[in-house]
Protein backbone atom coordinates (compact mmCIF):
# COMPACT_ATOMS: atom_id res chain seq x y z
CA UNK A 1 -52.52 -106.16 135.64
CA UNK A 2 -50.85 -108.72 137.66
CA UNK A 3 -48.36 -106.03 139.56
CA UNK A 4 -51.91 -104.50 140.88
CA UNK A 5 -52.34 -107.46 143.19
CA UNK A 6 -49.09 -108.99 143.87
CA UNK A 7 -46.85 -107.36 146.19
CA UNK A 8 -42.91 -108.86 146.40
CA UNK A 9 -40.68 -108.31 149.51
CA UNK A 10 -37.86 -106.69 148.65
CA UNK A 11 -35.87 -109.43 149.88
CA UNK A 12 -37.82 -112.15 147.91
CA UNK A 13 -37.52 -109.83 144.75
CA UNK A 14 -33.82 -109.06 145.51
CA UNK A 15 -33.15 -112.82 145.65
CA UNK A 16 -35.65 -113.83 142.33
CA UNK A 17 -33.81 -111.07 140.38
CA UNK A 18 -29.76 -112.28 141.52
CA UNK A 19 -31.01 -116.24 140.46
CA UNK A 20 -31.11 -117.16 144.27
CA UNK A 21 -32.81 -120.01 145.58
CA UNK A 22 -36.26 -119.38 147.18
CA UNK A 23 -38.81 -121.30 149.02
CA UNK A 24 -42.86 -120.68 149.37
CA UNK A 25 -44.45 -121.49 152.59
CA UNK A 26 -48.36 -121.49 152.90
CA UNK A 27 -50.58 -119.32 155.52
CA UNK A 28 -53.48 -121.74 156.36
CA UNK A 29 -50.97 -123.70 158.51
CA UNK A 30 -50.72 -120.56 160.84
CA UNK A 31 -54.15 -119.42 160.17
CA UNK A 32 -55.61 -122.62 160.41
CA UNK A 33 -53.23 -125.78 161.27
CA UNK A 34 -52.20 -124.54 165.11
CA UNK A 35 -53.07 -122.97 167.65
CA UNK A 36 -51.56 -119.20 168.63
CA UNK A 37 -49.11 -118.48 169.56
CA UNK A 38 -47.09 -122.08 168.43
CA UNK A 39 -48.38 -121.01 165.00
CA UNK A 40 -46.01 -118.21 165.14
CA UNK A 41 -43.80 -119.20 166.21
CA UNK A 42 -43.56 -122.50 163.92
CA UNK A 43 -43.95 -120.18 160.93
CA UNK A 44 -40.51 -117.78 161.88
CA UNK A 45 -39.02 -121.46 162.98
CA UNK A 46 -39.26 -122.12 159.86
CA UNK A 47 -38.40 -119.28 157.87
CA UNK A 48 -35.11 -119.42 159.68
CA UNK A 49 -34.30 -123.06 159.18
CA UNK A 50 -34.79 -122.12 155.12
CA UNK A 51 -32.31 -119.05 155.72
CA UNK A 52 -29.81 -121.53 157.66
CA UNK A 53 -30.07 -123.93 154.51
CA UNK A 54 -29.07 -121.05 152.29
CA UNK A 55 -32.30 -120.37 150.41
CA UNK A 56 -34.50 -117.09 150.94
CA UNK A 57 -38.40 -118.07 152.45
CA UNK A 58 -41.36 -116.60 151.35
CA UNK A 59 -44.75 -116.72 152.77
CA UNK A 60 -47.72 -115.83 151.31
CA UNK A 61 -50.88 -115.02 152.10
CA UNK A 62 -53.40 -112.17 151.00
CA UNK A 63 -53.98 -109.00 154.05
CA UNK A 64 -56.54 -106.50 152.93
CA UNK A 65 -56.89 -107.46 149.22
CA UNK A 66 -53.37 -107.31 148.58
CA UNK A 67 -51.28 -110.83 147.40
CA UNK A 68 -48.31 -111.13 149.63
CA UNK A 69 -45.35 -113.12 148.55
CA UNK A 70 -42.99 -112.60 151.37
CA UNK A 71 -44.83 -111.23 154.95
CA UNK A 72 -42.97 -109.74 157.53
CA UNK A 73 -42.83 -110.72 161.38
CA UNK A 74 -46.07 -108.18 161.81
CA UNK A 75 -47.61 -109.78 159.41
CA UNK A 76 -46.86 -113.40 160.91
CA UNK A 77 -47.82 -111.98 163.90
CA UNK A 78 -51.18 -110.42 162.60
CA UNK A 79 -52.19 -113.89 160.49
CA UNK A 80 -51.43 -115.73 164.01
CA UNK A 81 -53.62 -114.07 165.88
CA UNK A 82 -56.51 -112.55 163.51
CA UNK A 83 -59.48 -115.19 163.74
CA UNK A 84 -61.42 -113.76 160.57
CA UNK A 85 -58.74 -115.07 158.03
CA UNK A 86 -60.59 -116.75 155.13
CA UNK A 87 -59.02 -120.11 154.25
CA UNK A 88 -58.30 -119.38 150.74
CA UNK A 89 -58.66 -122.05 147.74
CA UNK A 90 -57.77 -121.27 143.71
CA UNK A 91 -61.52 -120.79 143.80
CA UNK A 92 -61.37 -117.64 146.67
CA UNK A 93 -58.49 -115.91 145.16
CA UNK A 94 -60.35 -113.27 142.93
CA UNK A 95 -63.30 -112.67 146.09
CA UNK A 96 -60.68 -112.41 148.65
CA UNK A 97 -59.10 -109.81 146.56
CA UNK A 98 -61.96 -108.07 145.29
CA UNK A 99 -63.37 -107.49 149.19
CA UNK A 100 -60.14 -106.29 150.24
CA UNK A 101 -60.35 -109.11 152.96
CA UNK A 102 -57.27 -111.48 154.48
CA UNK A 103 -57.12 -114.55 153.33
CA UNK A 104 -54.56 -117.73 154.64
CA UNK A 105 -53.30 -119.61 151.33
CA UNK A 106 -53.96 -123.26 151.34
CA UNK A 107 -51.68 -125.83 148.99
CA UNK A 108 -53.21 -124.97 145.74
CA UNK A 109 -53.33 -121.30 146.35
CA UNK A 110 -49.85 -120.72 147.50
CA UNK A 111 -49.01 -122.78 144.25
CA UNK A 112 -50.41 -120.79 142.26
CA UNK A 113 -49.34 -117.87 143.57
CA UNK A 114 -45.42 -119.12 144.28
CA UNK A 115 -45.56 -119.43 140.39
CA UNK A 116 -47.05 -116.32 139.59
CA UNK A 117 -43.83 -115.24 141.97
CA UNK A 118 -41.47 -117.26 139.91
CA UNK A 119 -40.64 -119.42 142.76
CA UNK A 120 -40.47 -123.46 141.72
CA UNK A 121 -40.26 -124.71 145.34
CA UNK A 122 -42.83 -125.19 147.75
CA UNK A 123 -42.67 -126.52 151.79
CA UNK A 124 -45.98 -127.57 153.38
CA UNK A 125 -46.74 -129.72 156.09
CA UNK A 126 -48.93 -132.73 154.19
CA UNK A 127 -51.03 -132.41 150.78
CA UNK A 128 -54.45 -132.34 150.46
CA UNK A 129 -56.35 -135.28 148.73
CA UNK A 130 -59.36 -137.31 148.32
CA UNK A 131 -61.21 -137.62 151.57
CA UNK A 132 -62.72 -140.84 152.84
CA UNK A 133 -66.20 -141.73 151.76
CA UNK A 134 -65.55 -139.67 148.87
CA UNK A 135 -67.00 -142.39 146.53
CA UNK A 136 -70.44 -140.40 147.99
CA UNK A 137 -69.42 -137.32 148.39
CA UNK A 138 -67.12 -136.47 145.82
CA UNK A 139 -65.03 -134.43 148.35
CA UNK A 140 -61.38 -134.22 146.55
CA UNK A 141 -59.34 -131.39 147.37
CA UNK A 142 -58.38 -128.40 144.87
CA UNK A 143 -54.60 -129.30 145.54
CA UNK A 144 -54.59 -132.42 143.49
CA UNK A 145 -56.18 -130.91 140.32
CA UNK A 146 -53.26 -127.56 140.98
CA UNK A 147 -50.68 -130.55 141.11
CA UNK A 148 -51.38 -131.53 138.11
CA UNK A 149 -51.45 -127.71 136.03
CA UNK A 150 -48.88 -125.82 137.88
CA UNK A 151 -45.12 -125.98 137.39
CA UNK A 152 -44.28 -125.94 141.33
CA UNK A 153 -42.45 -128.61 143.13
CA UNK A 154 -44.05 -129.43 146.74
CA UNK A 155 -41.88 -130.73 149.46
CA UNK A 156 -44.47 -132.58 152.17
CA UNK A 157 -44.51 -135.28 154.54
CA UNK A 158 -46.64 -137.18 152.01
CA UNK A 159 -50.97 -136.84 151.96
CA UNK A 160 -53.14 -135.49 155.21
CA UNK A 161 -53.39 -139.19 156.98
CA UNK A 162 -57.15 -137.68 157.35
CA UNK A 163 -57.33 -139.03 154.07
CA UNK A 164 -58.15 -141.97 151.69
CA UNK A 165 -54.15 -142.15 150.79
CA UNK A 166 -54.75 -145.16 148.30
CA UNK A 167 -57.21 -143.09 146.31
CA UNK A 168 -55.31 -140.20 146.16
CA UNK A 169 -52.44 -142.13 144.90
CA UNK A 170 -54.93 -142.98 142.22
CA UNK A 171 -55.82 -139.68 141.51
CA UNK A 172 -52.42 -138.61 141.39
CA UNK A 173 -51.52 -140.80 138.83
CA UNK A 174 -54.31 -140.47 136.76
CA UNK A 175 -53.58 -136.83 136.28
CA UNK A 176 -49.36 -137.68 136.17
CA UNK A 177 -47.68 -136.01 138.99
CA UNK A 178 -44.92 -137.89 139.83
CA UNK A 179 -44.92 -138.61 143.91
CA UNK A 180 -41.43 -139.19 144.92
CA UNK A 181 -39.87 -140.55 147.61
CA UNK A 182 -37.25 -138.56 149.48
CA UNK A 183 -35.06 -141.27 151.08
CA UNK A 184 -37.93 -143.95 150.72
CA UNK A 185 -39.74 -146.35 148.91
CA UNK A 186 -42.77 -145.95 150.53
CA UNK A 187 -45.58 -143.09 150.62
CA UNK A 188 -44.95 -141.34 154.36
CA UNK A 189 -48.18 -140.88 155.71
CA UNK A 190 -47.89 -137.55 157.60
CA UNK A 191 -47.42 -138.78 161.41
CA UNK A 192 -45.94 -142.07 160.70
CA UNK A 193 -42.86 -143.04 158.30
CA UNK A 194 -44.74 -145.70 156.79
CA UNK A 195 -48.45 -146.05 154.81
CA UNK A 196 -47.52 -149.79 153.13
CA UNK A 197 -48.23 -147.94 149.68
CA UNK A 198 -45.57 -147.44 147.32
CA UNK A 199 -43.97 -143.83 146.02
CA UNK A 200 -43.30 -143.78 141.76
CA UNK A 201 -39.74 -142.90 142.49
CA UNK A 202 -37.37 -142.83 144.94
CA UNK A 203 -34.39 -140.02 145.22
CA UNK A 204 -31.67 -140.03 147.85
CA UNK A 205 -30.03 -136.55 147.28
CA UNK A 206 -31.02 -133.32 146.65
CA UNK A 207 -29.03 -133.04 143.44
CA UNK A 208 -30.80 -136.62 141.96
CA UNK A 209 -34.35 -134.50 143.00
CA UNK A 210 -33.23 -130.97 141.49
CA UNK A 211 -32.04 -132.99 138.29
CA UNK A 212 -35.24 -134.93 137.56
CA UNK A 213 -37.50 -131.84 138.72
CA UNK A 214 -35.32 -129.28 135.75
CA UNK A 215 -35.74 -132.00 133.12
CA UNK A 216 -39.60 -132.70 133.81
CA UNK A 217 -40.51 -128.78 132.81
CA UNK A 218 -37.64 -128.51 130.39
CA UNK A 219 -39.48 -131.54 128.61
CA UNK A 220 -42.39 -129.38 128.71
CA UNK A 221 -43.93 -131.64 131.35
CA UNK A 222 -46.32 -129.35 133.04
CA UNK A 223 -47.68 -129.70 136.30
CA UNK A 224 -46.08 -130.10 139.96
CA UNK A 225 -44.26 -133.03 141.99
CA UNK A 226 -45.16 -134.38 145.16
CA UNK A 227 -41.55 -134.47 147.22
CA UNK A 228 -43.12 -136.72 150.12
CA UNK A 229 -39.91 -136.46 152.92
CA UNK A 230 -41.18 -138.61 155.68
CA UNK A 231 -40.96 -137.30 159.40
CA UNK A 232 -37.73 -137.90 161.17
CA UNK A 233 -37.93 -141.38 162.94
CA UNK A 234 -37.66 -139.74 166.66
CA UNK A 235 -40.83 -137.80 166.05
CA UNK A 236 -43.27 -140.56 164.40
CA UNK A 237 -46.10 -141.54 166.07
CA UNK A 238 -47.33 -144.96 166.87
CA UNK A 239 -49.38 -145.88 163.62
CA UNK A 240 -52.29 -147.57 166.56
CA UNK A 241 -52.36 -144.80 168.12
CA UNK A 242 -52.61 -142.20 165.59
CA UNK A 243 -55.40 -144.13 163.65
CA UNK A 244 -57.50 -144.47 166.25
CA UNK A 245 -57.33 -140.77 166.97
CA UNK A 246 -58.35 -140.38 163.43
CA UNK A 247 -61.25 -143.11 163.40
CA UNK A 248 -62.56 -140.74 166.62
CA UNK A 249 -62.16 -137.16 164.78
CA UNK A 250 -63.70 -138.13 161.68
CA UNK A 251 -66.38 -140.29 163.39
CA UNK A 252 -67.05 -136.55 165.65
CA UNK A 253 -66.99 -134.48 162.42
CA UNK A 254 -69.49 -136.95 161.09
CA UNK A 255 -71.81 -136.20 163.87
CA UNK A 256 -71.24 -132.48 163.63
CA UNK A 257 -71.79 -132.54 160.17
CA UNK A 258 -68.37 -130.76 159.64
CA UNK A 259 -67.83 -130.91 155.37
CA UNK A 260 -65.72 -128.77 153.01
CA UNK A 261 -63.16 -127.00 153.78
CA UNK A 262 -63.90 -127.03 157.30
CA UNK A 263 -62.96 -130.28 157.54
CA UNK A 264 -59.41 -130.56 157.94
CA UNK A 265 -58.84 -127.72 160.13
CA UNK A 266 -61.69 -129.47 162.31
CA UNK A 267 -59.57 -133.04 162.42
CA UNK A 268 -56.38 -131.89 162.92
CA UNK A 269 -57.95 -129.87 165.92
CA UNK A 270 -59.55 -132.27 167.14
CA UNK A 271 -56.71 -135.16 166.61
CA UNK A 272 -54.53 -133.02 168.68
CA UNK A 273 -57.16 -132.85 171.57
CA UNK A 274 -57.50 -136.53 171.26
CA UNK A 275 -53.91 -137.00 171.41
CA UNK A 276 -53.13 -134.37 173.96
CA UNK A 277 -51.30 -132.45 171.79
CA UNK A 278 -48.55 -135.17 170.31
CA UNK A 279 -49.92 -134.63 166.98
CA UNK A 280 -49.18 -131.38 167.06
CA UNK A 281 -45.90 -131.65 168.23
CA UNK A 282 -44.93 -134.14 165.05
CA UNK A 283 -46.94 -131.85 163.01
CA UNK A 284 -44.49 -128.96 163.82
CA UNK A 285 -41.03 -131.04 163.57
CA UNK A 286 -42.00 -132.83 159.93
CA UNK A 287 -42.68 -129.15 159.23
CA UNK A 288 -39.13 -128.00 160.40
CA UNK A 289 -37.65 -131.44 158.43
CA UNK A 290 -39.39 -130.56 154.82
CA UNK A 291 -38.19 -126.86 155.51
CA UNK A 292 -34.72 -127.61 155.82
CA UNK A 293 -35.35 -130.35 151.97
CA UNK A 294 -37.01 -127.51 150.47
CA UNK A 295 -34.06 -125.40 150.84
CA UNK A 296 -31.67 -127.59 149.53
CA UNK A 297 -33.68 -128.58 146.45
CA UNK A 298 -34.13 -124.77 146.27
CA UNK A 299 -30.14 -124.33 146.17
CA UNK A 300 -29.65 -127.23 143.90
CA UNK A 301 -32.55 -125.91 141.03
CA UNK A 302 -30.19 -122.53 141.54
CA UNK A 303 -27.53 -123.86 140.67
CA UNK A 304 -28.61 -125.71 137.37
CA UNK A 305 -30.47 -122.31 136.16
């Protein structure tokens, strides 16, 4: 039975059970996306931003077998510094489990699990999507096809700029999840404002996103949103500059023959070396910016319940 693997904090229960808004936040980005201890500290950054914005956070992650939805600062703490944490995909869930092993929760996986929760709203840092050169290898992440099944709205700073964005537009659209614009008629691409590709829809307030997000599943819509909230204009970085860092990683990763799910944590890594460490600090304040959205969409899906 489900209760056998999924374990609540109180809090996150308490809040679920009075109708209160909540917001899921994934583990690979501390397990995976930084660098100890600004992992950390990122992750309570933004658990607190969420609480300021009136909404309760919860992140999840498996620790010895067990589903978390909700960790406390220990287990922040313990996922921030423990290197052995397996980067955990729909497809890993069950072997994670069954080992008794710790597992970080990547898009798809925290999706899956926020609605097992009964939590509707998600906060990442930038989807996953079809990688480039994927016309040969076929390498598409898991988060598109969970986008498409599972009834979970994801606030992001649009699609991984590691990534073939026009294709996973496509993809997107082939499989209908709406990818709206928060504040903009144009896809964000992660470190920049601006990808010259075009959202579906554009919302300006978080009561025009709640209201078309309660009427898509009411409708019996299913499948998840793409919120794409595009990084706060003072923390962009030069489009040139960022691109070229890319061209570099992936041209190194090619080399190194880094594939699967190694590869993003191996750009970002490495685009953060190359750009002595500027990626990482826009990386941490789009984070902080989608936090604080995520909590008001949060409040405003309360509301209508």
């Amino acid at each position: 039975m489900l209760k056998d693997f999924l374990e609540i904090k109180e809090s996150v229960q308490n809040a679920l059970a009075e109708g209160k808004p909540v917001v899921a936040l994934e583990s690979t980005i501390i397990s995976h996306g930084m660098p100890y201890p600004q992992n950390v500290e990122t992750a309570r950054n933004v658990e607190r931003i969420i609480r300021e914005q009136g909404a309760e956070p919860a992140t999840i992650a498996i620790i010895g077998g067990k589903i978390k939805t909700g960790l406390n600062d220990d287990e922040l703490e313990y996922l921030g510094r423990n290197g052995n944490v397996i980067k955990t995909s729909r497809r890993d869930i069950p072997f994670v489990i069954a080992r008794g092993a710790d597992g970080a929760t990547t898009v798809a996986a925290t999706m899956i699990i926020a609605a097992l929760s009964g939590i509707r709203v998600f906060v990442t840092g930038g989807i996953g999507g079809v990688h480039r050169g994927a016309q040969q290898t076929f390498d598409i992440s898991a988060d598109l096809e969970e986008l498409a099944r599972t009834n979970v709205a994801v606030v992001c700073a649009g699609v991984k700029s590691i990534l073939d964005l026009p294709l996973t537009l496509e993809y997107l659209e082939t499989r209908g999840v709406p990818v709206v614009g928060y504040r903009t008629d144009e896809l964000p691409a992660f470190y920049t404002r601006e990808s010259g590709l075009n959202v579906d829809y554009r919302v300006d307030t978080p009561q025009e996103l709640a209201a078309a997000v309660k009427t898509k599943w009411e409708l019996g819509l299913d499948g998840g949103l793409v919120i794409a909230n595009p990084i706060p204009e003072e923390f962009q970085m030069d489009g040139a500059v960022i691109n070229q860092a890319i061209e570099a990683a992936l041209a190194d990763a090619s080399k190194e023959n880094v594939c699967g799910k190694d590869t993003t944590p191996y750009l970002l890594a490495k685009i953060k070396d190359i750009t002595g460490g500027d990626s990482l600090r826009s990386n941490v304040q789009l984070i902080y910016s989608n936090a604080a959205l995520g909590a008001n969409l949060a409040v405003e899906l309360a509301k209508k319940s």
